[in-house]
PDB file of N, CA and C in Angstrom:
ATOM      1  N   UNK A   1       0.825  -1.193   0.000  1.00  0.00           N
ATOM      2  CA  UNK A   1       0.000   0.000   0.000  1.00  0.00           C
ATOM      3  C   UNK A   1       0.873   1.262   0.000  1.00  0.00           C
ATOM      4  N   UNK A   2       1.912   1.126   0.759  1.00  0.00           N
ATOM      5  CA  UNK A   2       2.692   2.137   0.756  1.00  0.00           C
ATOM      6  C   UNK A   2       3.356   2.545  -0.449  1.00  0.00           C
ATOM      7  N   UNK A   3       4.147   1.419  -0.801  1.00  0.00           N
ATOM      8  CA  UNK A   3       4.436   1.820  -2.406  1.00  0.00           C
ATOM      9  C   UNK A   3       3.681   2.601  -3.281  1.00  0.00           C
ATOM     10  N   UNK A   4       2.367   2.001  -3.475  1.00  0.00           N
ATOM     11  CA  UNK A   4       1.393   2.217  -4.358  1.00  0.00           C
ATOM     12  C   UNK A   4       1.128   4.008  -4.380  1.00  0.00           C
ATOM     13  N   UNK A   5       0.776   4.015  -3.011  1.00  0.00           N
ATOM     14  CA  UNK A   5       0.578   5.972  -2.558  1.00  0.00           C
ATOM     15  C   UNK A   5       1.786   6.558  -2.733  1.00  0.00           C
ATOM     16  N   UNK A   6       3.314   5.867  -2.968  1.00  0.00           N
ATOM     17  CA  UNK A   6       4.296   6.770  -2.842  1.00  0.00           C
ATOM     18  C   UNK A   6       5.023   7.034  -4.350  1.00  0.00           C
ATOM     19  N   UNK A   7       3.856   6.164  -5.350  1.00  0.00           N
ATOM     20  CA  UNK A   7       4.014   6.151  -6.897  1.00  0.00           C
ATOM     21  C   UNK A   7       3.129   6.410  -7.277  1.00  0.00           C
ATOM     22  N   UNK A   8       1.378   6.982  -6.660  1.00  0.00           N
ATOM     23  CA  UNK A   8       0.685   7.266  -7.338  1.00  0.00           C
ATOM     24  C   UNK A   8       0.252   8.796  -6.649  1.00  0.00           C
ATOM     25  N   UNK A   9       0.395   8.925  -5.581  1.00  0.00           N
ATOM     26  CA  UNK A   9       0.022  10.858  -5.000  1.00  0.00           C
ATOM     27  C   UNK A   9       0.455  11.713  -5.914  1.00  0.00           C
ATOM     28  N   UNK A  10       1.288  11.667  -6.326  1.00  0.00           N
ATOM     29  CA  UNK A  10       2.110  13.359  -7.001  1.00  0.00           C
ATOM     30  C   UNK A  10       0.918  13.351  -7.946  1.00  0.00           C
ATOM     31  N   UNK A  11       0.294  12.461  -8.710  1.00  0.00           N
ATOM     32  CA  UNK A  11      -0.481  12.790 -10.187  1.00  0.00           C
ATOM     33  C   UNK A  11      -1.719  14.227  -9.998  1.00  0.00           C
ATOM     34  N   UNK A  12      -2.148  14.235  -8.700  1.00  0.00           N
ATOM     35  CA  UNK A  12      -2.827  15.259  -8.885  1.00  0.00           C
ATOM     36  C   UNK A  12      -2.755  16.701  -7.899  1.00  0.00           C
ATOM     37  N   UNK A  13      -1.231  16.463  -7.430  1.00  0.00           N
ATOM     38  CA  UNK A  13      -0.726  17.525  -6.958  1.00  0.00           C
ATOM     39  C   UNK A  13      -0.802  18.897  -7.547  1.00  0.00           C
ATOM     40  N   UNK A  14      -0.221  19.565  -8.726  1.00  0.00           N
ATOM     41  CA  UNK A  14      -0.284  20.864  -9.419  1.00  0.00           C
ATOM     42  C   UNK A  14      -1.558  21.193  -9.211  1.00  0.00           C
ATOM     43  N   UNK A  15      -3.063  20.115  -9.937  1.00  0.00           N
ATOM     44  CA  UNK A  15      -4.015  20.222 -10.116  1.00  0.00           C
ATOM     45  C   UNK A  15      -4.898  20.626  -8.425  1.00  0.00           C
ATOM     46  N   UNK A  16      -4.484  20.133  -7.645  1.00  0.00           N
ATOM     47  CA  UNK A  16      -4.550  20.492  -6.181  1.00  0.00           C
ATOM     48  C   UNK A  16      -4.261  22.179  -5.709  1.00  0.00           C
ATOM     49  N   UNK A  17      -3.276  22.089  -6.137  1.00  0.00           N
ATOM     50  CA  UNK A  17      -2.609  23.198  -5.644  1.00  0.00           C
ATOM     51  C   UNK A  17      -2.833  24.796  -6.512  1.00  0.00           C
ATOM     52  N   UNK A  18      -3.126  24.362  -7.672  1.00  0.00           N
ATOM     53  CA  UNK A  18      -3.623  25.704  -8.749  1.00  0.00           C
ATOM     54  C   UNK A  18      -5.121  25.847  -8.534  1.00  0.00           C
ATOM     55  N   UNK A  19      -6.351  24.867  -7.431  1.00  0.00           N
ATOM     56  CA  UNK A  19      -7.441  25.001  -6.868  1.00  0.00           C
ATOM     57  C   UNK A  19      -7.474  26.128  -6.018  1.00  0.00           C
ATOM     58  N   UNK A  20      -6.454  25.274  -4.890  1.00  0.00           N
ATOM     59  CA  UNK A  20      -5.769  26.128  -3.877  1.00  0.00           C
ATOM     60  C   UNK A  20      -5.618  27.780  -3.812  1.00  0.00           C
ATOM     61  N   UNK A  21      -4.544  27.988  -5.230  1.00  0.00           N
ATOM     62  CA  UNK A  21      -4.398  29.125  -5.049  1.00  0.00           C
ATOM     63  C   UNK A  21      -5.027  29.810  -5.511  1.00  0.00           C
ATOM     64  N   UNK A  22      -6.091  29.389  -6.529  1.00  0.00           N
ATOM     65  CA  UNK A  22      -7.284  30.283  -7.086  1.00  0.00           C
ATOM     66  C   UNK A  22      -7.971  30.997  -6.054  1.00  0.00           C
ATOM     67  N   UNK A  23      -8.225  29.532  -5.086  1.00  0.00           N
ATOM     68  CA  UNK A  23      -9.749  30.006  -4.149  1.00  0.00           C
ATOM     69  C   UNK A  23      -8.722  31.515  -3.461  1.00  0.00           C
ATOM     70  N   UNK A  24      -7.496  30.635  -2.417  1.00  0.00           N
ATOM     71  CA  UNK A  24      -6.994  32.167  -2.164  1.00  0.00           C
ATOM     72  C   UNK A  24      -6.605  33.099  -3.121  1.00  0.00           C
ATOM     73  N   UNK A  25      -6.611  33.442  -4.162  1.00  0.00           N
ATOM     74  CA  UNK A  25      -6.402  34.375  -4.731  1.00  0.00           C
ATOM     75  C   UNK A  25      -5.172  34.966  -5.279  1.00  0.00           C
ATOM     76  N   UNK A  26      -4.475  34.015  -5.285  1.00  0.00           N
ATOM     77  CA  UNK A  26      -2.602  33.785  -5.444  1.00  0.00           C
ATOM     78  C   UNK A  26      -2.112  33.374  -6.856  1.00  0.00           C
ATOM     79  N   UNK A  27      -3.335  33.034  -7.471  1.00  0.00           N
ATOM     80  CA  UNK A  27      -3.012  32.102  -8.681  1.00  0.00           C
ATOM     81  C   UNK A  27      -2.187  32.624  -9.659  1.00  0.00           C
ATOM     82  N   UNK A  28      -1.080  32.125  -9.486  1.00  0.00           N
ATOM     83  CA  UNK A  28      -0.120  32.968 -10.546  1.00  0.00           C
ATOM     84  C   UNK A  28       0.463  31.940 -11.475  1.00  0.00           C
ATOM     85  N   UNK A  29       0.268  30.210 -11.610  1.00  0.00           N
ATOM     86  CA  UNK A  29       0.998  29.258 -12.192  1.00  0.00           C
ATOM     87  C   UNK A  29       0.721  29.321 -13.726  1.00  0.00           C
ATOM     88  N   UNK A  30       1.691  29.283 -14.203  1.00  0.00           N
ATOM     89  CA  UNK A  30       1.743  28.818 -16.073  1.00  0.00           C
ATOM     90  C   UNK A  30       0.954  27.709 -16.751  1.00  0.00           C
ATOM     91  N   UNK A  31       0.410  27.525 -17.363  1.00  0.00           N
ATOM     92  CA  UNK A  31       0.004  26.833 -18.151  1.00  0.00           C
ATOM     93  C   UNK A  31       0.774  25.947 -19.269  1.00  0.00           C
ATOM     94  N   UNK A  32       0.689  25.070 -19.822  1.00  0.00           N
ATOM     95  CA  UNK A  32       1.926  24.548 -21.374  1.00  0.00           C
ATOM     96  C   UNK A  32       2.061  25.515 -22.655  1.00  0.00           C
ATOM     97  N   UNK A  33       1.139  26.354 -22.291  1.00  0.00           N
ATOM     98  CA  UNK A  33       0.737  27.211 -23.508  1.00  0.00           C
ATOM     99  C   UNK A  33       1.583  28.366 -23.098  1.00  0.00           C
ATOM    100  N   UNK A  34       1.908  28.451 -21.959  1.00  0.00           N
ATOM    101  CA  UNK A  34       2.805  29.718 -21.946  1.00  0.00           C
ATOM    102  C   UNK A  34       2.252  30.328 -20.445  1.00  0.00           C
ATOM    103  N   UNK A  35       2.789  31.553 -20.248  1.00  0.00           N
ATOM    104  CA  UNK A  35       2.329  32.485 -18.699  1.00  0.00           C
ATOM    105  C   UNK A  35       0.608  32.513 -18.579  1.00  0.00           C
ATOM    106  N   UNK A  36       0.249  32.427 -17.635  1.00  0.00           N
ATOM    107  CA  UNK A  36      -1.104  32.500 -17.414  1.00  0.00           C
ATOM    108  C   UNK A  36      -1.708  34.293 -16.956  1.00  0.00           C
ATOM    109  N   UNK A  37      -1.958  35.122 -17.748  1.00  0.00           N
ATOM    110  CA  UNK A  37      -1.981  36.473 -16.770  1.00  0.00           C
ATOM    111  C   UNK A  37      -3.265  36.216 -15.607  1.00  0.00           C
ATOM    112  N   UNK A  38      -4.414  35.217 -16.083  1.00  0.00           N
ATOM    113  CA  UNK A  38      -5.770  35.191 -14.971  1.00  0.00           C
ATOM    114  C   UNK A  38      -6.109  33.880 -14.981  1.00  0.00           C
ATOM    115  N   UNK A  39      -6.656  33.449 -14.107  1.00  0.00           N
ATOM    116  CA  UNK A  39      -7.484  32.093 -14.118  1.00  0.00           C
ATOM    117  C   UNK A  39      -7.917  31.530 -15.128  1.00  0.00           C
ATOM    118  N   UNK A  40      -8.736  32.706 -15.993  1.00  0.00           N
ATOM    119  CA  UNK A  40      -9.725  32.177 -16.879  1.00  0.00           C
ATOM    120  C   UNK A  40      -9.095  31.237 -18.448  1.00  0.00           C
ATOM    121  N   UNK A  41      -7.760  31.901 -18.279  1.00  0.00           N
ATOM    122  CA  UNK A  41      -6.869  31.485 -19.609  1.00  0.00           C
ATOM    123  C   UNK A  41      -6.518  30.045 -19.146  1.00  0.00           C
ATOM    124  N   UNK A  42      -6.435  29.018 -17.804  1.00  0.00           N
ATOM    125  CA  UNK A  42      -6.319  28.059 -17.679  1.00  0.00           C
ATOM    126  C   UNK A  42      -7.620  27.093 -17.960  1.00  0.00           C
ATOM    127  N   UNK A  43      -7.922  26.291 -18.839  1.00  0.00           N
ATOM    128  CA  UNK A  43      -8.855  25.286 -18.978  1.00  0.00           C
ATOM    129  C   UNK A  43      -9.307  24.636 -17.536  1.00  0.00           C
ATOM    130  N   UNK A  44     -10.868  25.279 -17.795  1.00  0.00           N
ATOM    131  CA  UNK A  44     -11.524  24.448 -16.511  1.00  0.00           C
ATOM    132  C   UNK A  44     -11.765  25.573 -14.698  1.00  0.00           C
ATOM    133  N   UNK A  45     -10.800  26.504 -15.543  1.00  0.00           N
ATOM    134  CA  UNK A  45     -10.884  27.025 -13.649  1.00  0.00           C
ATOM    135  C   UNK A  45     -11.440  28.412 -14.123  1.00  0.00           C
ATOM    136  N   UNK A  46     -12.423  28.768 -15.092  1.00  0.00           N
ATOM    137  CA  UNK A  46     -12.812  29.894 -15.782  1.00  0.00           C
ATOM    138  C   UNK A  46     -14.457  30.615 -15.341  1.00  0.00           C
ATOM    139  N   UNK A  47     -14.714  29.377 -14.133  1.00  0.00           N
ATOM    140  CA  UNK A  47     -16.356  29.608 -13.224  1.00  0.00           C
ATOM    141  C   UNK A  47     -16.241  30.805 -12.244  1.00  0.00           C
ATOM    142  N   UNK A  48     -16.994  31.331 -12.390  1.00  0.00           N
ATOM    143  CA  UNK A  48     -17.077  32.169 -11.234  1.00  0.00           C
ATOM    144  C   UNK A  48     -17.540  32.060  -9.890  1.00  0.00           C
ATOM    145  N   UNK A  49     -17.082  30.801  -9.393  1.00  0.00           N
ATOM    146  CA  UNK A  49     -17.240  30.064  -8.618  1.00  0.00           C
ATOM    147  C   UNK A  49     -15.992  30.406  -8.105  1.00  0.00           C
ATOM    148  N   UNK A  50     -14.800  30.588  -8.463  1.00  0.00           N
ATOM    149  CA  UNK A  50     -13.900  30.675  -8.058  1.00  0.00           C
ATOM    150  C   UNK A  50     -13.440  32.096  -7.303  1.00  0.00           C
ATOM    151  N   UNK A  51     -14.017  33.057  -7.612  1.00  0.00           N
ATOM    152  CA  UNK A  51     -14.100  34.368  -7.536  1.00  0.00           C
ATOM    153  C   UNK A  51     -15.361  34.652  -5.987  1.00  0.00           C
ATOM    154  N   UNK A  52     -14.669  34.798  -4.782  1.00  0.00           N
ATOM    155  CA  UNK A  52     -14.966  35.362  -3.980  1.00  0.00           C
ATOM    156  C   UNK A  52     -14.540  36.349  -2.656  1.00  0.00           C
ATOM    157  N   UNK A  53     -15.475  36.829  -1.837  1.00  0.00           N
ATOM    158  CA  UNK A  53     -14.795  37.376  -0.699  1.00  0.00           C
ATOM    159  C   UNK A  53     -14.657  37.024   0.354  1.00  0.00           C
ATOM    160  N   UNK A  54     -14.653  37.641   1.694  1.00  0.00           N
ATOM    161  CA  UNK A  54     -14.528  36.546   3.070  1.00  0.00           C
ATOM    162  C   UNK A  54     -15.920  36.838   3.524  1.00  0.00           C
ATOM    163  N   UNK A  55     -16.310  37.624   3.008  1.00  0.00           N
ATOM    164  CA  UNK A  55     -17.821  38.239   3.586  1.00  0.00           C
ATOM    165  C   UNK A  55     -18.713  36.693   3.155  1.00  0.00           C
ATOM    166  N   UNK A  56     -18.516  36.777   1.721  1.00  0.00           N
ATOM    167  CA  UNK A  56     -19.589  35.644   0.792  1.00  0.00           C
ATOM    168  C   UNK A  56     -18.976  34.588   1.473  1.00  0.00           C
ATOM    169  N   UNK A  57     -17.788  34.080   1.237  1.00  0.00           N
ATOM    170  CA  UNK A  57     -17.172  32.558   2.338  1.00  0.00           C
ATOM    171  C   UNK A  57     -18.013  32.504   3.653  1.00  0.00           C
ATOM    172  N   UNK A  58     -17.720  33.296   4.550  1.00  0.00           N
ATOM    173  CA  UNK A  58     -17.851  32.988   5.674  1.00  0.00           C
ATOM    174  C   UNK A  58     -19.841  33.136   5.973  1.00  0.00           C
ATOM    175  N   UNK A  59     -20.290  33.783   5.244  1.00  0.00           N
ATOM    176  CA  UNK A  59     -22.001  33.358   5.173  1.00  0.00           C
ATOM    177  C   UNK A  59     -22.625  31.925   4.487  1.00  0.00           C
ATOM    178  N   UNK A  60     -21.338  31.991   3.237  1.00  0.00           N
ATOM    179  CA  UNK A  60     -21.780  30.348   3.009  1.00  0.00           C
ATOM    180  C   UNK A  60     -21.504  29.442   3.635  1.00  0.00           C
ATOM    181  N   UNK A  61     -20.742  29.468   4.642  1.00  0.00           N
ATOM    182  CA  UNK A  61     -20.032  28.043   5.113  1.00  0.00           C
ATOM    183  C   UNK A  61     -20.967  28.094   6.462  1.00  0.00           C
ATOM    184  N   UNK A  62     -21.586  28.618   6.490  1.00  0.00           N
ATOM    185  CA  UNK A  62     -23.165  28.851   7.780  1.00  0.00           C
ATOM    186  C   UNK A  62     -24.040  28.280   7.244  1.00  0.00           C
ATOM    187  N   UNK A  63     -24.456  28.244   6.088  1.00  0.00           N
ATOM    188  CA  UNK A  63     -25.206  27.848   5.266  1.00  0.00           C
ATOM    189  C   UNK A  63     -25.193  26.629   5.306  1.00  0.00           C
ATOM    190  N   UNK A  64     -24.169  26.139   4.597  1.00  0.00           N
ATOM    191  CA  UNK A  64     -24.721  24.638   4.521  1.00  0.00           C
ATOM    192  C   UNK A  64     -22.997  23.727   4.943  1.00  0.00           C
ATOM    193  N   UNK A  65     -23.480  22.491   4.741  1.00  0.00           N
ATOM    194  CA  UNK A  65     -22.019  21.717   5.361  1.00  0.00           C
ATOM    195  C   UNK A  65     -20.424  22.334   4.285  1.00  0.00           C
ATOM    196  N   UNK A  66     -19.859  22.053   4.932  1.00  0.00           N
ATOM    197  CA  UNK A  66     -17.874  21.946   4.269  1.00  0.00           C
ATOM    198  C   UNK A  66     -18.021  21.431   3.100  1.00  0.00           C
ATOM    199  N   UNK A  67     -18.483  20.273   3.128  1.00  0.00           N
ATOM    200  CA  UNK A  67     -18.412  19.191   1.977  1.00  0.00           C
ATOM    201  C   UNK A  67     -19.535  19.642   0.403  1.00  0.00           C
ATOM    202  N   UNK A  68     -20.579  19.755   1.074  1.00  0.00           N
ATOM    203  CA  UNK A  68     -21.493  20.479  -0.407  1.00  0.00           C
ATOM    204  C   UNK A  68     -20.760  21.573  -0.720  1.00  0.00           C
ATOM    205  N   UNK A  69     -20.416  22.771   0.033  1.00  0.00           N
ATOM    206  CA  UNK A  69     -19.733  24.243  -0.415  1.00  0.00           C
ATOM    207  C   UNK A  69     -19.082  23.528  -1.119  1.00  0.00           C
ATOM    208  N   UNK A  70     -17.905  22.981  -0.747  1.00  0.00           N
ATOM    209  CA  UNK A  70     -16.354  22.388  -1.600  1.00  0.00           C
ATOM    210  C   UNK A  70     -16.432  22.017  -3.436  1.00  0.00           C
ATOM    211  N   UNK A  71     -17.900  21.520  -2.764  1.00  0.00           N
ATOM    212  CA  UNK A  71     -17.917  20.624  -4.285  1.00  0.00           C
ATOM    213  C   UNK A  71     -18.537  22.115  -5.065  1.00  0.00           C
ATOM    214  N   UNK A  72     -18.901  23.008  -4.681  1.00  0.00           N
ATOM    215  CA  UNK A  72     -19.174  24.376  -5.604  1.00  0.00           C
ATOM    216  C   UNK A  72     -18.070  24.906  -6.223  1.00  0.00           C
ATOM    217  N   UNK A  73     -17.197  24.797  -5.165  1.00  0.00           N
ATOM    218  CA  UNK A  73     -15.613  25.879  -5.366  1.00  0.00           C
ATOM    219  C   UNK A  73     -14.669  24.546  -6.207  1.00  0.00           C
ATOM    220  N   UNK A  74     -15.091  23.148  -6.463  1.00  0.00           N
ATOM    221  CA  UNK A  74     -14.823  22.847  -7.092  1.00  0.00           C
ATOM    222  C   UNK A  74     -12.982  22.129  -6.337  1.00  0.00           C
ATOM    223  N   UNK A  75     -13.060  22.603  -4.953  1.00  0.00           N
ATOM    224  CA  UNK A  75     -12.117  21.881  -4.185  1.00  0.00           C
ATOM    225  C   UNK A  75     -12.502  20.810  -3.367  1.00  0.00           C
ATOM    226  N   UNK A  76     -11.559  20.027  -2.330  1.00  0.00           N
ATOM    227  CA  UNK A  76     -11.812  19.279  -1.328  1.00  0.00           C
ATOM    228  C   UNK A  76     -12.783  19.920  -0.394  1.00  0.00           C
ATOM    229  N   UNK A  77     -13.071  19.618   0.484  1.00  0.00           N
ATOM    230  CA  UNK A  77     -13.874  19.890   1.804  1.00  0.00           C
ATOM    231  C   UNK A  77     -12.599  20.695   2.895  1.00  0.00           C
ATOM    232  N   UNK A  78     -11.080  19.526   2.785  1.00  0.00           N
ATOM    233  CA  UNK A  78      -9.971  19.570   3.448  1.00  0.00           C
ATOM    234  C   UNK A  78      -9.580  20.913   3.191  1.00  0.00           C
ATOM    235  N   UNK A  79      -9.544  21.457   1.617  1.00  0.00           N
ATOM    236  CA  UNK A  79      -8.952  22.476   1.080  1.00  0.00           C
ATOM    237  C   UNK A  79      -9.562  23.583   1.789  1.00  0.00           C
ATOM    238  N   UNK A  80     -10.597  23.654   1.238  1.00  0.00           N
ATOM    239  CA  UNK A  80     -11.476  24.684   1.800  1.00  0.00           C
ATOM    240  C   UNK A  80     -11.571  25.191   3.042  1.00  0.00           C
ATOM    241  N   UNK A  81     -11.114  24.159   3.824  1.00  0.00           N
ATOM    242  CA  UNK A  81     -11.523  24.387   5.072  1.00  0.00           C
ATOM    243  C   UNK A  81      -9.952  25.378   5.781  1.00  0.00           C
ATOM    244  N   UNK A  82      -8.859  24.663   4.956  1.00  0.00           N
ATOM    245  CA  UNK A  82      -7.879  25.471   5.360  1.00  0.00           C
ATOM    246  C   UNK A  82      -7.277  27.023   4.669  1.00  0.00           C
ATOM    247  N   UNK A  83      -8.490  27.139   3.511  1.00  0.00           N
ATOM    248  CA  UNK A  83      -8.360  28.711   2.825  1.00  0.00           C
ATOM    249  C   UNK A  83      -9.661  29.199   3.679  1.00  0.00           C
ATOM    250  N   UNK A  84     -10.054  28.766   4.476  1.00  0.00           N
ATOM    251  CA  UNK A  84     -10.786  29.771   5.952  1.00  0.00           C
ATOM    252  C   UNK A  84     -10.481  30.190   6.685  1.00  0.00           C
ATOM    253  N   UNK A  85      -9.275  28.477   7.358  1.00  0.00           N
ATOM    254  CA  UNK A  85      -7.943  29.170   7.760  1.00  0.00           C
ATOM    255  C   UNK A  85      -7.188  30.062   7.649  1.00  0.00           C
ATOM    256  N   UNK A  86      -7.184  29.803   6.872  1.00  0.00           N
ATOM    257  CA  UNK A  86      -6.261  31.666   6.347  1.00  0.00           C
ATOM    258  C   UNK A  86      -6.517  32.905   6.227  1.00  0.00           C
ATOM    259  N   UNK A  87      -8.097  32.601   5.867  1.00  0.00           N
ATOM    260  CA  UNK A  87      -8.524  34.033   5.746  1.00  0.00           C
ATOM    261  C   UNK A  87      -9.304  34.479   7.082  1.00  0.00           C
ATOM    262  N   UNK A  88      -8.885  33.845   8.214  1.00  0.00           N
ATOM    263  CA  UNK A  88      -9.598  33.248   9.527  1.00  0.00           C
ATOM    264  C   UNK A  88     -10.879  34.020   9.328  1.00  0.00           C
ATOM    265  N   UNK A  89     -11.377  33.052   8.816  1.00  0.00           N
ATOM    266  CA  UNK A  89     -12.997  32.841   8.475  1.00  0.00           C
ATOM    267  C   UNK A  89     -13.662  31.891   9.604  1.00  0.00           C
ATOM    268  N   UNK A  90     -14.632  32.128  10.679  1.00  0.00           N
ATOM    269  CA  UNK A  90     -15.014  30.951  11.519  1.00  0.00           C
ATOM    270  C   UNK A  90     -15.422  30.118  10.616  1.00  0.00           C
ATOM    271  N   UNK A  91     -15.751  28.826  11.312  1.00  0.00           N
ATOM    272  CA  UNK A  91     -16.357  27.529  10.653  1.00  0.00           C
ATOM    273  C   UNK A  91     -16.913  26.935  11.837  1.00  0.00           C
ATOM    274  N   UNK A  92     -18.540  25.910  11.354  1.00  0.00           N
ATOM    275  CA  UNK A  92     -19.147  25.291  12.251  1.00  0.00           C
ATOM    276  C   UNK A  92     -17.983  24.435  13.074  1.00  0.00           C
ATOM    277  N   UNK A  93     -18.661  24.376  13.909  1.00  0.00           N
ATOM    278  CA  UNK A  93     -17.655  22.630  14.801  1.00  0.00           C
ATOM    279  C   UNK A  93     -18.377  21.896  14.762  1.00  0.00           C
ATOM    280  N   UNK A  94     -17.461  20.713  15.009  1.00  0.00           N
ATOM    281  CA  UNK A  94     -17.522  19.344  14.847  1.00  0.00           C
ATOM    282  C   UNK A  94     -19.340  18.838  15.162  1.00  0.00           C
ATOM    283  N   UNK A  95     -20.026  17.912  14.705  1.00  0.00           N
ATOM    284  CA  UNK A  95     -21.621  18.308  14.791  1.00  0.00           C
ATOM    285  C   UNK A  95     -22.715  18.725  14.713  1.00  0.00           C
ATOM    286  N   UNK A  96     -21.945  20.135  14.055  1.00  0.00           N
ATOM    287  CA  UNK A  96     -23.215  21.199  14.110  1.00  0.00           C
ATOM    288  C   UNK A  96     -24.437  20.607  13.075  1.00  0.00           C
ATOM    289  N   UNK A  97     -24.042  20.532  12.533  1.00  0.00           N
ATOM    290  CA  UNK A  97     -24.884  20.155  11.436  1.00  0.00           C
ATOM    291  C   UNK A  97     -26.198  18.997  11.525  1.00  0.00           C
ATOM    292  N   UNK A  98     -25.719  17.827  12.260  1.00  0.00           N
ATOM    293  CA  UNK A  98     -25.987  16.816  12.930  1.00  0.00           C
ATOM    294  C   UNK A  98     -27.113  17.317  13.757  1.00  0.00           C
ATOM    295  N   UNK A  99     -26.473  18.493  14.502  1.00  0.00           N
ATOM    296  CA  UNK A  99     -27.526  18.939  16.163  1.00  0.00           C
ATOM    297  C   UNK A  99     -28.655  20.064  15.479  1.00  0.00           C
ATOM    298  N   UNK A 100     -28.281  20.478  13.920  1.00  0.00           N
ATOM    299  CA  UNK A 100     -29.539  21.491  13.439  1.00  0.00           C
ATOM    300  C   UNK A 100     -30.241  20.183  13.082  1.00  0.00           C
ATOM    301  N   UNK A 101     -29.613  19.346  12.393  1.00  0.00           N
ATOM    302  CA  UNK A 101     -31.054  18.278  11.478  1.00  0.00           C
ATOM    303  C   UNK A 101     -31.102  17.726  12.596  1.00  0.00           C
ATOM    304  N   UNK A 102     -30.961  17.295  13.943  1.00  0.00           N
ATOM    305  CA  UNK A 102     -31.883  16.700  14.827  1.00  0.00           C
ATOM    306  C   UNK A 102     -32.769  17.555  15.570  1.00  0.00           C
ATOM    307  N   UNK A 103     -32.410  19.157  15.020  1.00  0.00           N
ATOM    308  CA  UNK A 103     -33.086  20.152  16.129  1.00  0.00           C
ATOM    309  C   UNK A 103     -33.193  20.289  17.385  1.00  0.00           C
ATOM    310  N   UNK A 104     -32.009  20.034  17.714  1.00  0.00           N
ATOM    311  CA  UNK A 104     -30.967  20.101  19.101  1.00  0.00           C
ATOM    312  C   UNK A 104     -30.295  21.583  18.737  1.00  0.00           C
ATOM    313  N   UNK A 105     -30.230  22.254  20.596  1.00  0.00           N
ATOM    314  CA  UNK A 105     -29.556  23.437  20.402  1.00  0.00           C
ATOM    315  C   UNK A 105     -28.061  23.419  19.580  1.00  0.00           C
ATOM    316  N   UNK A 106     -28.333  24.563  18.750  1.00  0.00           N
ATOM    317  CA  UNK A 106     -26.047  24.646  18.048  1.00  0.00           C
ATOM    318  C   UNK A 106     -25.589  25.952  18.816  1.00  0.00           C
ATOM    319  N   UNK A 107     -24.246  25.659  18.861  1.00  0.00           N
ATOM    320  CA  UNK A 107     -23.645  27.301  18.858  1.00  0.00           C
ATOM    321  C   UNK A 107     -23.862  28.282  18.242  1.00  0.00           C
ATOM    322  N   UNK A 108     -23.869  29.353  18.770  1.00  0.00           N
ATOM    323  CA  UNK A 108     -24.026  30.882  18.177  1.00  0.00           C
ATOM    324  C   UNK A 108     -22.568  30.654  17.130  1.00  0.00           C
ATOM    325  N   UNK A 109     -23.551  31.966  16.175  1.00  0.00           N
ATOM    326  CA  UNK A 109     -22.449  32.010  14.529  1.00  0.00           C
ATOM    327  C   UNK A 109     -21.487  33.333  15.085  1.00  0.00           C
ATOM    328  N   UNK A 110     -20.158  32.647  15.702  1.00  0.00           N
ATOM    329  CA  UNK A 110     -19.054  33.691  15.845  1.00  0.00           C
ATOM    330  C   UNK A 110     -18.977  35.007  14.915  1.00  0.00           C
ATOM    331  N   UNK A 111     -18.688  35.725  15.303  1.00  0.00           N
ATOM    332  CA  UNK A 111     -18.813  36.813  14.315  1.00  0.00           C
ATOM    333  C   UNK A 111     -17.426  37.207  13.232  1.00  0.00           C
ATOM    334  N   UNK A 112     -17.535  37.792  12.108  1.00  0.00           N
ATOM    335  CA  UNK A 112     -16.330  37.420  11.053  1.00  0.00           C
ATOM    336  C   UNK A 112     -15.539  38.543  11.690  1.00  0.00           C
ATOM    337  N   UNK A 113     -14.244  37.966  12.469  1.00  0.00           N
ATOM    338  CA  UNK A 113     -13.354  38.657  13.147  1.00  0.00           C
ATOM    339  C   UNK A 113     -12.579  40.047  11.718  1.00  0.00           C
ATOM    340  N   UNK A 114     -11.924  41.303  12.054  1.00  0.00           N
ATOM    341  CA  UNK A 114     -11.496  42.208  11.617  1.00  0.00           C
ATOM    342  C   UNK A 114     -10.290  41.289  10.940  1.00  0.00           C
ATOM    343  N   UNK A 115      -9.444  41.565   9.689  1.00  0.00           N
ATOM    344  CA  UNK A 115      -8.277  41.000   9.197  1.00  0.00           C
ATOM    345  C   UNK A 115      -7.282  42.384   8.785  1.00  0.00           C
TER     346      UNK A 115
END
């Protein structure tokens, strides 16, 4: 097993990581075709899905679970959760979600701290 993950992970690394830096806003990687000046010139990452603020993040991720958002932005759940990190965006804890669909009390929605 080990082998297997230590000859097959890298394949979708770049593709990981040019998600990554879209959502934060960093995206500066080349393409085969040459320099990339914006997102949109890379095949596939041209949604405006990709294009947001911390205001819109941090109201959607109240909204509904990690995992549905992710699949909008077109990243992991994992990813996402750590470009919140960064933009220290709160996020539900562990359950919440669980204790609204059983209609059990949740925590109050922290408020989106100053950056």
């Amino acid at each position: 097993m080990y082998l297997m993950a230590k000859r097959y992970a890298h394949i979708l690394q770049p593709e990981m990581r040019t998600a990554v830096a879209v959502l934060e806003g960093t995206f500066r990687e080349t393409n085969r075709k040459g320099p990339a000046s914006s997102p949109k010139e890379v095949e596939g990452l041209a949604t405006p899905n990709y294009r947001y603020d911390r205001e819109e993040l941090y109201e959607k991720v109240w909204q509904r679970p990690m995992r549905i958002l992710a699949k909008e932005y077109g990243v992991s759940d994992v990813a996402l959760a750590k470009t919140c990190r960064k933009l220290h965006v709160p996020v539900p804890g562990r359950g919440y979600w669980a204790k609204k669909a059983a209609n059990r009390p949740v925590e109050d929605r922290p408020p989106l701290p100053q950056v």
